[in-house]
C-alpha atoms as a PDB file:
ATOM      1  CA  UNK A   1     -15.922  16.782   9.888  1.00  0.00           C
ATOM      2  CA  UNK A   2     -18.370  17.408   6.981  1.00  0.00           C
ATOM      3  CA  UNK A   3     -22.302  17.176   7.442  1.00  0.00           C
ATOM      4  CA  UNK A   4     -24.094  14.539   6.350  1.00  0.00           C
ATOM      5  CA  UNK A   5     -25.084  17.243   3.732  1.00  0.00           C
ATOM      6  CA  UNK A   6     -21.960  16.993   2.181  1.00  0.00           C
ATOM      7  CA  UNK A   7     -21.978  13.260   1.304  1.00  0.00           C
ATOM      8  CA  UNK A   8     -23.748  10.707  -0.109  1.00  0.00           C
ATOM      9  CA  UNK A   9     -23.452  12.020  -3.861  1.00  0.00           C
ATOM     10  CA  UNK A  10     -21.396   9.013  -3.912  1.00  0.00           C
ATOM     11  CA  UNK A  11     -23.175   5.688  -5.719  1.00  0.00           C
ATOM     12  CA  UNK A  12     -21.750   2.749  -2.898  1.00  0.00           C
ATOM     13  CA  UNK A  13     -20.804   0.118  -5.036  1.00  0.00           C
ATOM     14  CA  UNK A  14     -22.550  -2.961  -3.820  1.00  0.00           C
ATOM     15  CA  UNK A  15     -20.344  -5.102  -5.539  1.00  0.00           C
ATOM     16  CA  UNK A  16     -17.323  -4.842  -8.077  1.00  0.00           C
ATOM     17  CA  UNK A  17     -19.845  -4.174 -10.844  1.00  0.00           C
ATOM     18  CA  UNK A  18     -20.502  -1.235  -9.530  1.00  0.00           C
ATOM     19  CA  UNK A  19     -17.171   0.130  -8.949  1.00  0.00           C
ATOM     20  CA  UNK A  20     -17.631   2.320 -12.135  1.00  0.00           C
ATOM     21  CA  UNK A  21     -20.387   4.270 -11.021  1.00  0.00           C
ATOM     22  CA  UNK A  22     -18.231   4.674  -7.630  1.00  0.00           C
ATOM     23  CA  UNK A  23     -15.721   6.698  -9.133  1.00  0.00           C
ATOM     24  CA  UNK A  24     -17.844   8.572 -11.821  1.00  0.00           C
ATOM     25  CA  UNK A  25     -20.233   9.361  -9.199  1.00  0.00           C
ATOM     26  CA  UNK A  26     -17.598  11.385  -7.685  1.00  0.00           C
ATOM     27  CA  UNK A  27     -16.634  13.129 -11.015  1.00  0.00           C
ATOM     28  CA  UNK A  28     -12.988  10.692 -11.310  1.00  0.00           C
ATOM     29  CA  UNK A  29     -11.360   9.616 -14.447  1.00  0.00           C
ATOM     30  CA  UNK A  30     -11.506   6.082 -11.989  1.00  0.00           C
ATOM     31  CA  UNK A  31      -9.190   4.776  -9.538  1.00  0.00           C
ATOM     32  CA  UNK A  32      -5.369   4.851  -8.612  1.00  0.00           C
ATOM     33  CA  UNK A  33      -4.199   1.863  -6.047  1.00  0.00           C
ATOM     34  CA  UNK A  34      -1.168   2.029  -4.796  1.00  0.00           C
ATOM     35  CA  UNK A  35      -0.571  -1.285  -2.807  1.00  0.00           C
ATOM     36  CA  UNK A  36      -1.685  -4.065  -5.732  1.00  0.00           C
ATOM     37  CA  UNK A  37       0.707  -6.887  -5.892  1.00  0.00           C
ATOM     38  CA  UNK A  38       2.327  -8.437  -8.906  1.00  0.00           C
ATOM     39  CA  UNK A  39       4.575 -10.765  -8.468  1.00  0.00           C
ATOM     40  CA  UNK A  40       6.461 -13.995 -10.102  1.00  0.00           C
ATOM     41  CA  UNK A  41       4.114 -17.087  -9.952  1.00  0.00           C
ATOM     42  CA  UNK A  42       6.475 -18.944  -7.835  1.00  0.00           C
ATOM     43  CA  UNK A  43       6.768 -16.358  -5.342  1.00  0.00           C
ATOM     44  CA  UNK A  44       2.912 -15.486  -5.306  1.00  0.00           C
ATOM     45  CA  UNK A  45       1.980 -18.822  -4.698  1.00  0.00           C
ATOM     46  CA  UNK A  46       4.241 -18.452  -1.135  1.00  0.00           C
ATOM     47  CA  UNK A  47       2.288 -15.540  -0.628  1.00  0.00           C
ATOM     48  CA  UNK A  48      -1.018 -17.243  -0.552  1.00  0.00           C
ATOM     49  CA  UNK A  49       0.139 -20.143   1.412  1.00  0.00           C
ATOM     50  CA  UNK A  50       1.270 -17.839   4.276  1.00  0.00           C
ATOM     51  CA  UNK A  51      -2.919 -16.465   4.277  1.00  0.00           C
ATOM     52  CA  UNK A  52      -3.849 -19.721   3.380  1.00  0.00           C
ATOM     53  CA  UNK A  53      -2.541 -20.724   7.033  1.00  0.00           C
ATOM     54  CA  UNK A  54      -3.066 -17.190   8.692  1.00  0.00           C
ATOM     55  CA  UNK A  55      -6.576 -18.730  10.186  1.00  0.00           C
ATOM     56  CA  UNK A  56      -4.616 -21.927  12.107  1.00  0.00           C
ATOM     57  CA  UNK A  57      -3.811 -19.805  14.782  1.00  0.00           C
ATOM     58  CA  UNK A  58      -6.931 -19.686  17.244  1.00  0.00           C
ATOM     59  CA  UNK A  59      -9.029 -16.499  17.280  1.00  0.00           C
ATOM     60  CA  UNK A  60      -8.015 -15.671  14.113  1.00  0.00           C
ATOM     61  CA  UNK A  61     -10.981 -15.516  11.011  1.00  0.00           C
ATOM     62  CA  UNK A  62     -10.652 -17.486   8.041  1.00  0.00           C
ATOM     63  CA  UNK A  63      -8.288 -15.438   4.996  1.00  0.00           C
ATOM     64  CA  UNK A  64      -9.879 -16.457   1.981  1.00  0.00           C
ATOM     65  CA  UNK A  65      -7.979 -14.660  -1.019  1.00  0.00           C
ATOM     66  CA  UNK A  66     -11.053 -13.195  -3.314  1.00  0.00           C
ATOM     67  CA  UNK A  67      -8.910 -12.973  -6.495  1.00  0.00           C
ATOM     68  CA  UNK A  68      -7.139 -15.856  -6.689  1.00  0.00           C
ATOM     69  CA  UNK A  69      -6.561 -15.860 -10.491  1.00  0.00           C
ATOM     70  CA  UNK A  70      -3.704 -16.231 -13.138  1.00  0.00           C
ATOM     71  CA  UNK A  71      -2.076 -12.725 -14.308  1.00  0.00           C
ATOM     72  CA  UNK A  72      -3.794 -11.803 -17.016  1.00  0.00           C
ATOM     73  CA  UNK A  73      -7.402 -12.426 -15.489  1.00  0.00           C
ATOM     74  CA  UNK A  74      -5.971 -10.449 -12.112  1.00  0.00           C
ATOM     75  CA  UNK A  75      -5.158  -7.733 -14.716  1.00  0.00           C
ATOM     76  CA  UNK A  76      -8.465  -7.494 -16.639  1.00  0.00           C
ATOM     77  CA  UNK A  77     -10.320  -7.185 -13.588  1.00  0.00           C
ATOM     78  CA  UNK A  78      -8.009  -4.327 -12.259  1.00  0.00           C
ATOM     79  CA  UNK A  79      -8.910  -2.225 -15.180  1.00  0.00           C
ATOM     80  CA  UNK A  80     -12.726  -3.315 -15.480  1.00  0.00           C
ATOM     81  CA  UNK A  81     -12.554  -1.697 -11.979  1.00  0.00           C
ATOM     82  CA  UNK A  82     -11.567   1.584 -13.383  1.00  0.00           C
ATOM     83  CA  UNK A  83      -8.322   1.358 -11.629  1.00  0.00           C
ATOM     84  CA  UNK A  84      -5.958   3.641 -14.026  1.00  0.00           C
ATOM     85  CA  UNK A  85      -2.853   2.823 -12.380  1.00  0.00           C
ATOM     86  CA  UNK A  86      -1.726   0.393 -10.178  1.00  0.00           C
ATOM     87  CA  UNK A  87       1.444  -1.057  -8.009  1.00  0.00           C
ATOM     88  CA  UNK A  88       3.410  -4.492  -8.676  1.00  0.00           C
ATOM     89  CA  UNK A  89       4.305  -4.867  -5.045  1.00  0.00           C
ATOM     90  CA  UNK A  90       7.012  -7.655  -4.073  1.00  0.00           C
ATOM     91  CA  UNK A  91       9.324  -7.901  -1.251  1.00  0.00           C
ATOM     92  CA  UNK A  92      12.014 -10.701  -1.084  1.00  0.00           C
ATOM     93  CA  UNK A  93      12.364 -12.452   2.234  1.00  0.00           C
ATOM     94  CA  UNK A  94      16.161 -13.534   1.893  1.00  0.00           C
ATOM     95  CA  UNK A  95      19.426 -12.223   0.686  1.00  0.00           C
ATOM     96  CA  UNK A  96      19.791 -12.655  -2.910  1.00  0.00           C
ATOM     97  CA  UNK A  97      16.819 -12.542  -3.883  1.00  0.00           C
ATOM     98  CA  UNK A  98      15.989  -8.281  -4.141  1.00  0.00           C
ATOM     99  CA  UNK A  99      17.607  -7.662  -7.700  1.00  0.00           C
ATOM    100  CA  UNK A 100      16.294 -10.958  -9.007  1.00  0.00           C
ATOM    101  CA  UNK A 101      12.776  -9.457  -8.008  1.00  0.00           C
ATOM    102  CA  UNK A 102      13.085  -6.066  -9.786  1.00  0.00           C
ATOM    103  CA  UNK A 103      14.452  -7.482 -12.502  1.00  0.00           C
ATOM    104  CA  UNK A 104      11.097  -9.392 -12.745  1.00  0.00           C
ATOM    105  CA  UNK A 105       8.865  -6.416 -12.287  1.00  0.00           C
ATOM    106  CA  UNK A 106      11.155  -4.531 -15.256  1.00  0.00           C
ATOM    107  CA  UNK A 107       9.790  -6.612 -17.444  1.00  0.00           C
ATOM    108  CA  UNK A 108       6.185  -6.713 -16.101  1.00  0.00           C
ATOM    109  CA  UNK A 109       6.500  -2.675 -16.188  1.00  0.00           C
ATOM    110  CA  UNK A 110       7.388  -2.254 -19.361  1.00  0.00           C
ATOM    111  CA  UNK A 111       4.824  -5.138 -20.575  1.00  0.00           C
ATOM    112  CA  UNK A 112       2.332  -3.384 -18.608  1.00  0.00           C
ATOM    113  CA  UNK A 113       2.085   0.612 -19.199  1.00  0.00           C
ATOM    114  CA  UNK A 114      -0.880   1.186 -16.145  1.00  0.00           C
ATOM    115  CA  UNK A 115       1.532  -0.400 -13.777  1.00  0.00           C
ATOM    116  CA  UNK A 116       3.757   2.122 -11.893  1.00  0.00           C
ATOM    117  CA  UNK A 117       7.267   0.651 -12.074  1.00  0.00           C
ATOM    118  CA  UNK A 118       8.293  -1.499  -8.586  1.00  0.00           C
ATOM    119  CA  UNK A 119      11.552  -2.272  -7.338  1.00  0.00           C
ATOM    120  CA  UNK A 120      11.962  -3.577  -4.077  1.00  0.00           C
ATOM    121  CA  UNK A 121      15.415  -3.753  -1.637  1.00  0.00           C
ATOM    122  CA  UNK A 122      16.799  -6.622   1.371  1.00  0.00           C
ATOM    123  CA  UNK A 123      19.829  -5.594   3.450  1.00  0.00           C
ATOM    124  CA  UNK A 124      22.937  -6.861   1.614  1.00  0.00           C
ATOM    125  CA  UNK A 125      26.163  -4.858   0.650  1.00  0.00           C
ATOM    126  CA  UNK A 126      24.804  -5.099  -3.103  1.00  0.00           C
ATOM    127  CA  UNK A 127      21.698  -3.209  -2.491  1.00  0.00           C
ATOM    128  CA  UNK A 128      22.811   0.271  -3.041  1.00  0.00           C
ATOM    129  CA  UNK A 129      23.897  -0.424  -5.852  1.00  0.00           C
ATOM    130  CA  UNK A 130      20.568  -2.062  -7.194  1.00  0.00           C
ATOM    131  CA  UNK A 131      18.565   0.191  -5.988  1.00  0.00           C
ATOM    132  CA  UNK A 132      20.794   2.890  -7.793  1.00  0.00           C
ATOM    133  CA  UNK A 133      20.646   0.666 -11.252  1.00  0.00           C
ATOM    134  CA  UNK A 134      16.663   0.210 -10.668  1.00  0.00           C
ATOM    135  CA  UNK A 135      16.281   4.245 -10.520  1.00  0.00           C
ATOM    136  CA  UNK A 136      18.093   4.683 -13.411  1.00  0.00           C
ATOM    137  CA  UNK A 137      15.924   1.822 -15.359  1.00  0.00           C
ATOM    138  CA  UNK A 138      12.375   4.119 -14.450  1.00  0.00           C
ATOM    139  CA  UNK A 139      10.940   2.260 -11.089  1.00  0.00           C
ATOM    140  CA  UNK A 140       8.586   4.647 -10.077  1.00  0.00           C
ATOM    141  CA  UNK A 141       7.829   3.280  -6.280  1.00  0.00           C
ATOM    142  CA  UNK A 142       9.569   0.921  -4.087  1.00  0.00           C
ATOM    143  CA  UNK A 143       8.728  -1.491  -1.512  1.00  0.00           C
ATOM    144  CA  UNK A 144      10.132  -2.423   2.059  1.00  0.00           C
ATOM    145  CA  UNK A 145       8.422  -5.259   4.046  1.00  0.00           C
ATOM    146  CA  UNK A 146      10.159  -4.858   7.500  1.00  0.00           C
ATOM    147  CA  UNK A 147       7.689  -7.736   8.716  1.00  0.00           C
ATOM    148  CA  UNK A 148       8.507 -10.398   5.946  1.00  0.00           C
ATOM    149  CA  UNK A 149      11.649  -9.383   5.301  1.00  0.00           C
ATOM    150  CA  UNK A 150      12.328  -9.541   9.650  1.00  0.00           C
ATOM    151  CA  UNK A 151      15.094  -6.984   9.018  1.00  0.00           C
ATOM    152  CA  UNK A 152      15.834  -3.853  11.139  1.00  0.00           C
ATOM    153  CA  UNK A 153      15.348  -0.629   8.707  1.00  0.00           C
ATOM    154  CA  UNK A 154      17.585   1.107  10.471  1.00  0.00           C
ATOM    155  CA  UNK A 155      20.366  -1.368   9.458  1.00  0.00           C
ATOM    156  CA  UNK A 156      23.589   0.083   8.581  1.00  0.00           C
ATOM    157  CA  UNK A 157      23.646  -1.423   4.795  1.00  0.00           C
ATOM    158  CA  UNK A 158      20.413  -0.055   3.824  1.00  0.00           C
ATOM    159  CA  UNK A 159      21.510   3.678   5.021  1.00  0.00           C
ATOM    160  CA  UNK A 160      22.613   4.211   1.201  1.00  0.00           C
ATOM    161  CA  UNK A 161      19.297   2.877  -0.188  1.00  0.00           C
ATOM    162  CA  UNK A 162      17.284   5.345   2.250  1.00  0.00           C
ATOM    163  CA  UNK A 163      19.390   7.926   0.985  1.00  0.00           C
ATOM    164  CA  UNK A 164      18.949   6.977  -2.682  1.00  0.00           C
ATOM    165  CA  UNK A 165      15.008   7.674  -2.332  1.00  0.00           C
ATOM    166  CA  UNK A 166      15.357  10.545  -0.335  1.00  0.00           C
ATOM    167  CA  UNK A 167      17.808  12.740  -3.031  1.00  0.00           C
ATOM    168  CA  UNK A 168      15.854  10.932  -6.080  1.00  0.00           C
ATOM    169  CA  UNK A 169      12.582  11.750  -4.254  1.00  0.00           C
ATOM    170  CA  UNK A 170      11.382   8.247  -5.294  1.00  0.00           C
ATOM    171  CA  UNK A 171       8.219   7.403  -2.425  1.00  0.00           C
ATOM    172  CA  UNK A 172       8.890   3.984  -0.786  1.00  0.00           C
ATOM    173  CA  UNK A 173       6.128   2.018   0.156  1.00  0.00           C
ATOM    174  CA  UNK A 174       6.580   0.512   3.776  1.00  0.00           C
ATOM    175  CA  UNK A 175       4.829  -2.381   5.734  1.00  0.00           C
ATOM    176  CA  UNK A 176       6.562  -1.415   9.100  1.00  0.00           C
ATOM    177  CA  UNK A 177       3.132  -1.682  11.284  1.00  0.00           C
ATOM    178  CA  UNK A 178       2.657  -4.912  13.535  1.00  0.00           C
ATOM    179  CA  UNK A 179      -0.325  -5.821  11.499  1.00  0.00           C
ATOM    180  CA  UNK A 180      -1.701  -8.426  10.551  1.00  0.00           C
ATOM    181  CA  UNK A 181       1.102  -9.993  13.215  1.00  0.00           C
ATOM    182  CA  UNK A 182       4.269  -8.762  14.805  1.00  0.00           C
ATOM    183  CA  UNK A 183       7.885  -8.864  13.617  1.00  0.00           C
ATOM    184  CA  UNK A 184      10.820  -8.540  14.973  1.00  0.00           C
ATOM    185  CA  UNK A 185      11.606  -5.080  14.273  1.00  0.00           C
ATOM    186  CA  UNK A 186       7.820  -3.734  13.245  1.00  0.00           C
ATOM    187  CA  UNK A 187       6.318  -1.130  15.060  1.00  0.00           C
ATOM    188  CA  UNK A 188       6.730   2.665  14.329  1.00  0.00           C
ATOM    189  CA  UNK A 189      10.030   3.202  16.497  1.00  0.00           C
ATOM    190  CA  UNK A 190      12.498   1.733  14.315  1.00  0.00           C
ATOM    191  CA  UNK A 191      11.100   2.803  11.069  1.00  0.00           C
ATOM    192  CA  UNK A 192      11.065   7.206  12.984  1.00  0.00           C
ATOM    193  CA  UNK A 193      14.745   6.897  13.170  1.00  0.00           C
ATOM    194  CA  UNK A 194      15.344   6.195   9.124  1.00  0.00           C
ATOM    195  CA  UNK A 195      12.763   9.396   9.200  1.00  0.00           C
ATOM    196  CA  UNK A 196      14.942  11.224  11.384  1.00  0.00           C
ATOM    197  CA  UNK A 197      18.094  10.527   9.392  1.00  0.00           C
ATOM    198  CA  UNK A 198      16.676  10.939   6.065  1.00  0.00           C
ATOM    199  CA  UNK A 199      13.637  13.858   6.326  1.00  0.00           C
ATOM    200  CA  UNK A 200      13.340  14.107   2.335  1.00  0.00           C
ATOM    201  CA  UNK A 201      12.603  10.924   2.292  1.00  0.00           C
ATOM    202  CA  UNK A 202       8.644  10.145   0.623  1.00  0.00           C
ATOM    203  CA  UNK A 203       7.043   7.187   2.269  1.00  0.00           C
ATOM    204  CA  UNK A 204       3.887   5.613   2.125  1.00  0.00           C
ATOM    205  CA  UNK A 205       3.328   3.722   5.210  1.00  0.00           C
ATOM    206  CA  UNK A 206       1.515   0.504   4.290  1.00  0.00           C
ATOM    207  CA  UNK A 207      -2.268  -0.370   6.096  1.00  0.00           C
ATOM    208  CA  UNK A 208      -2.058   3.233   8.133  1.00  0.00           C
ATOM    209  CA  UNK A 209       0.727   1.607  10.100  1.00  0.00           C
ATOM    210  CA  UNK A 210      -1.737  -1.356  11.579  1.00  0.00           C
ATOM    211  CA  UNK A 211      -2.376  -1.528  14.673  1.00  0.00           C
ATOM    212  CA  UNK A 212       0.065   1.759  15.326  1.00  0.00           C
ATOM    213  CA  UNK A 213      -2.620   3.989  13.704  1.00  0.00           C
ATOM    214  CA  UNK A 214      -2.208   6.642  16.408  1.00  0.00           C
ATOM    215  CA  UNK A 215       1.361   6.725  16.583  1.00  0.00           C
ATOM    216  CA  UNK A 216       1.787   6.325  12.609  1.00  0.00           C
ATOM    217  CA  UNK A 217      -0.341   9.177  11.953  1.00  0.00           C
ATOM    218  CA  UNK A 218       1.732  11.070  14.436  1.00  0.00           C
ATOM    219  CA  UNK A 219       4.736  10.204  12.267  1.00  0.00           C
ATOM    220  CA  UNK A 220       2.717  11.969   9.627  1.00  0.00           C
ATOM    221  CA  UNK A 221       2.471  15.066  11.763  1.00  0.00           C
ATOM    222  CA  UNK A 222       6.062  15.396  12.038  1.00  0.00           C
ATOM    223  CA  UNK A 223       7.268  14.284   8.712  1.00  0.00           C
ATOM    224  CA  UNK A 224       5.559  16.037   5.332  1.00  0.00           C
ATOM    225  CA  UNK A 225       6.605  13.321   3.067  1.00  0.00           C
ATOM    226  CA  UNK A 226       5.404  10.243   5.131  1.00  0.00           C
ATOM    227  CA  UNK A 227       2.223   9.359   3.386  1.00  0.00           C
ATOM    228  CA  UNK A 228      -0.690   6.581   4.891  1.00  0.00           C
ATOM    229  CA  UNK A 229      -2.014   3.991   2.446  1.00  0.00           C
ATOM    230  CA  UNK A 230      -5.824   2.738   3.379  1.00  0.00           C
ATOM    231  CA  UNK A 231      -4.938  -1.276   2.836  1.00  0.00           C
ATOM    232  CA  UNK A 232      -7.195  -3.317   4.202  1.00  0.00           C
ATOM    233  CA  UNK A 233      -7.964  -0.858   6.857  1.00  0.00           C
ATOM    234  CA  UNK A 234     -11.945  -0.295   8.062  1.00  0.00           C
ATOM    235  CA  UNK A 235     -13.116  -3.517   6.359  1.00  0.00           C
ATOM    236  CA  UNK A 236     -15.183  -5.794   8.200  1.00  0.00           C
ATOM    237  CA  UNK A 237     -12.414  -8.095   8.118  1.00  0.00           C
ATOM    238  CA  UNK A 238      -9.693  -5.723   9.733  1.00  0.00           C
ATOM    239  CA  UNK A 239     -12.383  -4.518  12.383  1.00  0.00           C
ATOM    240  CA  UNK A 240     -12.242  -7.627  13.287  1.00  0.00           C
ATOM    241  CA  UNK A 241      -8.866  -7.909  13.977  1.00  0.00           C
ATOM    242  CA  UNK A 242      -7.462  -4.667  14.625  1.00  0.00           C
ATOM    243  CA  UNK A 243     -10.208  -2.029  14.755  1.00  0.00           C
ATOM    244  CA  UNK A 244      -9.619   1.568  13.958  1.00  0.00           C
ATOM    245  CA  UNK A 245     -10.080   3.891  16.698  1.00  0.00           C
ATOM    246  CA  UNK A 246     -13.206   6.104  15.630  1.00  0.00           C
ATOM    247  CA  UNK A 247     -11.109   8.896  17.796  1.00  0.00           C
ATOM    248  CA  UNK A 248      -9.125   8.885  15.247  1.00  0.00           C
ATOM    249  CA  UNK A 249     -11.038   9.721  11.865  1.00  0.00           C
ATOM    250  CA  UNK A 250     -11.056  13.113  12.253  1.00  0.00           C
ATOM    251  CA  UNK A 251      -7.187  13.178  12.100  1.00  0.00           C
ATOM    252  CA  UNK A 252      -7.239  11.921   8.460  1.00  0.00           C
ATOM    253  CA  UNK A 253      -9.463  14.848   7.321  1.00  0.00           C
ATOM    254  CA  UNK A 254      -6.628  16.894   8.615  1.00  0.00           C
ATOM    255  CA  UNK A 255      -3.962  14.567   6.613  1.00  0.00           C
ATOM    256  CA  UNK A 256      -6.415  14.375   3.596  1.00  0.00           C
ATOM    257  CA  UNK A 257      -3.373  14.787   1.208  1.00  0.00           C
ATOM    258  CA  UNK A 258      -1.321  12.120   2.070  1.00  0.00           C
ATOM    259  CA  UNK A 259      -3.685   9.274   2.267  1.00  0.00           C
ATOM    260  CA  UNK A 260      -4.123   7.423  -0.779  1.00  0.00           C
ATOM    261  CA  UNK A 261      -5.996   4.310  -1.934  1.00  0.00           C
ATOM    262  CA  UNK A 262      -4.374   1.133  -1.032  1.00  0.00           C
ATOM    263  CA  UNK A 263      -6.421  -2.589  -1.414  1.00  0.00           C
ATOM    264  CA  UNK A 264      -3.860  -5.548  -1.634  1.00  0.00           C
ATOM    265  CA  UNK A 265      -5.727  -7.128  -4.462  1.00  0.00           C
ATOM    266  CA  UNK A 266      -5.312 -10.018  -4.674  1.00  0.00           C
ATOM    267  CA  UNK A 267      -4.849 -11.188  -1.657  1.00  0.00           C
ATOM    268  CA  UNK A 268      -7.731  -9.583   0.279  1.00  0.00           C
ATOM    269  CA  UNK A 269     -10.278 -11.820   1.765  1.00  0.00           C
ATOM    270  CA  UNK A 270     -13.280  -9.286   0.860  1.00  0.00           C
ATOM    271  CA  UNK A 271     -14.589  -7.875  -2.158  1.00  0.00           C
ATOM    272  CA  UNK A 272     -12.322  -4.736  -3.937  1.00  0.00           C
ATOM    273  CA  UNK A 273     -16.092  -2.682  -3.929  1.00  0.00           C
ATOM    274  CA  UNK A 274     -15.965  -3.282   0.018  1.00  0.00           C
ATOM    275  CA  UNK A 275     -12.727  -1.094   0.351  1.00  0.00           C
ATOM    276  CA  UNK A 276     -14.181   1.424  -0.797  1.00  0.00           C
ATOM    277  CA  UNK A 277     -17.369   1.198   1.143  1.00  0.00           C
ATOM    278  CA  UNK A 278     -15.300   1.202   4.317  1.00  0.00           C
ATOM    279  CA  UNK A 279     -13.600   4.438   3.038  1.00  0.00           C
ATOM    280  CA  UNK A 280     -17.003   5.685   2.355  1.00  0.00           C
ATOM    281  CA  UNK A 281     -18.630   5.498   5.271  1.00  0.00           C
ATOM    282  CA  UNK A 282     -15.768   7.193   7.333  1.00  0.00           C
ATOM    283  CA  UNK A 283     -18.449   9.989   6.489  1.00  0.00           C
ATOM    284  CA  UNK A 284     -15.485  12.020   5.287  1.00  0.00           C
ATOM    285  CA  UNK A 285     -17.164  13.789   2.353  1.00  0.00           C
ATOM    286  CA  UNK A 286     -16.799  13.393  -1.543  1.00  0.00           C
ATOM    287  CA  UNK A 287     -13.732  15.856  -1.911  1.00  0.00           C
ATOM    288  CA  UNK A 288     -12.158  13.547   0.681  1.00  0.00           C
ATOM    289  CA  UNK A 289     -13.111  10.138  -0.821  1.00  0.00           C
ATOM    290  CA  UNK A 290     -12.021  11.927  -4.847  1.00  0.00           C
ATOM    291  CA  UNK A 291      -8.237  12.669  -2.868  1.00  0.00           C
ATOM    292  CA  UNK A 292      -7.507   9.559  -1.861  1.00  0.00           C
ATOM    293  CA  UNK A 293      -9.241   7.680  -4.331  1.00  0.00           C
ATOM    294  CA  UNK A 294      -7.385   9.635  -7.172  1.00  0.00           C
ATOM    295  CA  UNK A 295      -6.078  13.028  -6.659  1.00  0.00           C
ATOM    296  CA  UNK A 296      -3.345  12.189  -4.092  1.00  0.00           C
ATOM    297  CA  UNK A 297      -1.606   9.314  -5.622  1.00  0.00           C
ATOM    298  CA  UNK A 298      -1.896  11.411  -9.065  1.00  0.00           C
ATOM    299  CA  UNK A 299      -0.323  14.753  -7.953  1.00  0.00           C
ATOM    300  CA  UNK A 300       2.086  12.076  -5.760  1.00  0.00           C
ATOM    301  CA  UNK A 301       3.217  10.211  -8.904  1.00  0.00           C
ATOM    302  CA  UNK A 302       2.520  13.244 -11.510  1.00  0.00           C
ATOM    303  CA  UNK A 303       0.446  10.947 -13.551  1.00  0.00           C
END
């Protein structure tokens, strides 16, 4: 762990006007988030009626999406953050419905050169191939959503997709933690056996694996390409829900290459400055906070 000493050159960013003097205060050319989503408007609006209804269930706080904006205004504000690249995650939650989706974020792509290509996959006999045909058209990342979806990744049909990204070396984000609730086949079990059959294969585990942390970032120990994306994770919010274990935080300085800057803007119920103030005062240092905030999705993506 790094003295005290060694941090606070950082300028906290009190709110998203400050975000700026974040990153330059740590010498960046600005900010690389991995887990932004971009989606059609039909399917977005689903989105935010699932968190619209996330606080009915008692106990549970109030998920107020902070950026609930058209497109172009959710774009503006992405790159008056400093964010230099950015995700279009979407996930289909039926059959049918995968190569409709990438088709979709194609055309966002190539209308939007700071977005990293997405492409996303659903168990079906058709998905090799469009997961083939979306590699071949440029996607740059992909996404799984084992919770949404409620589909087992270790099902047979998506054996030639894992094996796709694993030769093509093409990272695959994953939400296959139990966070913010349970699915059927969530939890880090399931998603160690596709690591065990395919061990070139580059994931980035969405949210550190939420609430799995500990077994997640043992995953990481045992696999060099699985990756840990910071979504969400040691906000206020998520302390409130599923609090990271400060027994823990020492492990990431250890796995300081393969954790990268994650937010889910826009559907985060906090400010995009407070994800970074959670990251900040981990008290993990400034060469730390300029990895994840930059250096490891860069050298990841070779941006």
């Amino acid at each position: 762990m790094p003295s005290p000493s060694d941090q606070r050159t950082v300028r906290l960013p009190d709110d998203d006007a400050e975000i700026p003097a974040f990153w330059r205060s740590l010498g960046l050319p600005g900010l690389i988030d991995v887990h932004t989503h971009f989606m059609p408007d039909n399917v977005l609006t689903k989105v935010w009626a699932y968190f619209d209804r996330f606080a009915e269930t008692d106990g549970r706080p109030r998920w107020e999406i902070r950026y609930r904006h058209e497109e172009e205004r959710r774009l503006r504000l992405l790159r008056e953050f400093g964010v230099r690249w950015f995700t279009a995650m979407l996930y289909p939650h039926r059959p049918g419905m995968a190569e409709w989706l990438n088709g979709w974020a194609a055309g966002f792509a190539a209308r939007t050169p700071d977005c990293l290509h997405t492409a996303t996959f659903f168990p079906e006999p058709e998905a090799g191939a469009y997961v083939a045909a979306a590699i071949g058209d440029g996607a740059r990342v992909f996404k799984a959503h084992v919770q949404v979806g409620a589909y087992d990744p270790r099902d047979p049909l998506l054996d030639p997709v894992w094996g796709l990204l694993a030769e093509s070396r093409t990272p695959v984000a994953v939400h296959c933690g139990s966070g913010p609730e349970p699915g059927p086949h969530t939890g880090p079990a399931a998603f160690a056996e596709v690591l065990a059959r395919h061990p070139r294969l580059i994931a980035i585990v969405a949210h550190m694996g939420m609430p799995e942390y500990a077994e997640f970032l043992g995953l990481a120990d045992r696999h060099p390409g699985l990756h840990l994306d910071t979504t969400m994770v040691f906000t206020d919010f998520t302390e409130g829900l599923h609090p990271w274990p400060a027994g823990l935080t020492p492990r990431l300085a250890d796995l300081g290459d393969r954790v990268l800057l994650g937010t889910d803007f826009p559907n985060i119920p906090h400010s995009y400055a407070h994800q970074l103030t959670a990251l900040t005062r981990l008290g993990l240092g400034d060469d730390w906070l300029r990895a994840v905030c930059h250096d490891n999705a860069a050298r990841l993506f070779a941006l």
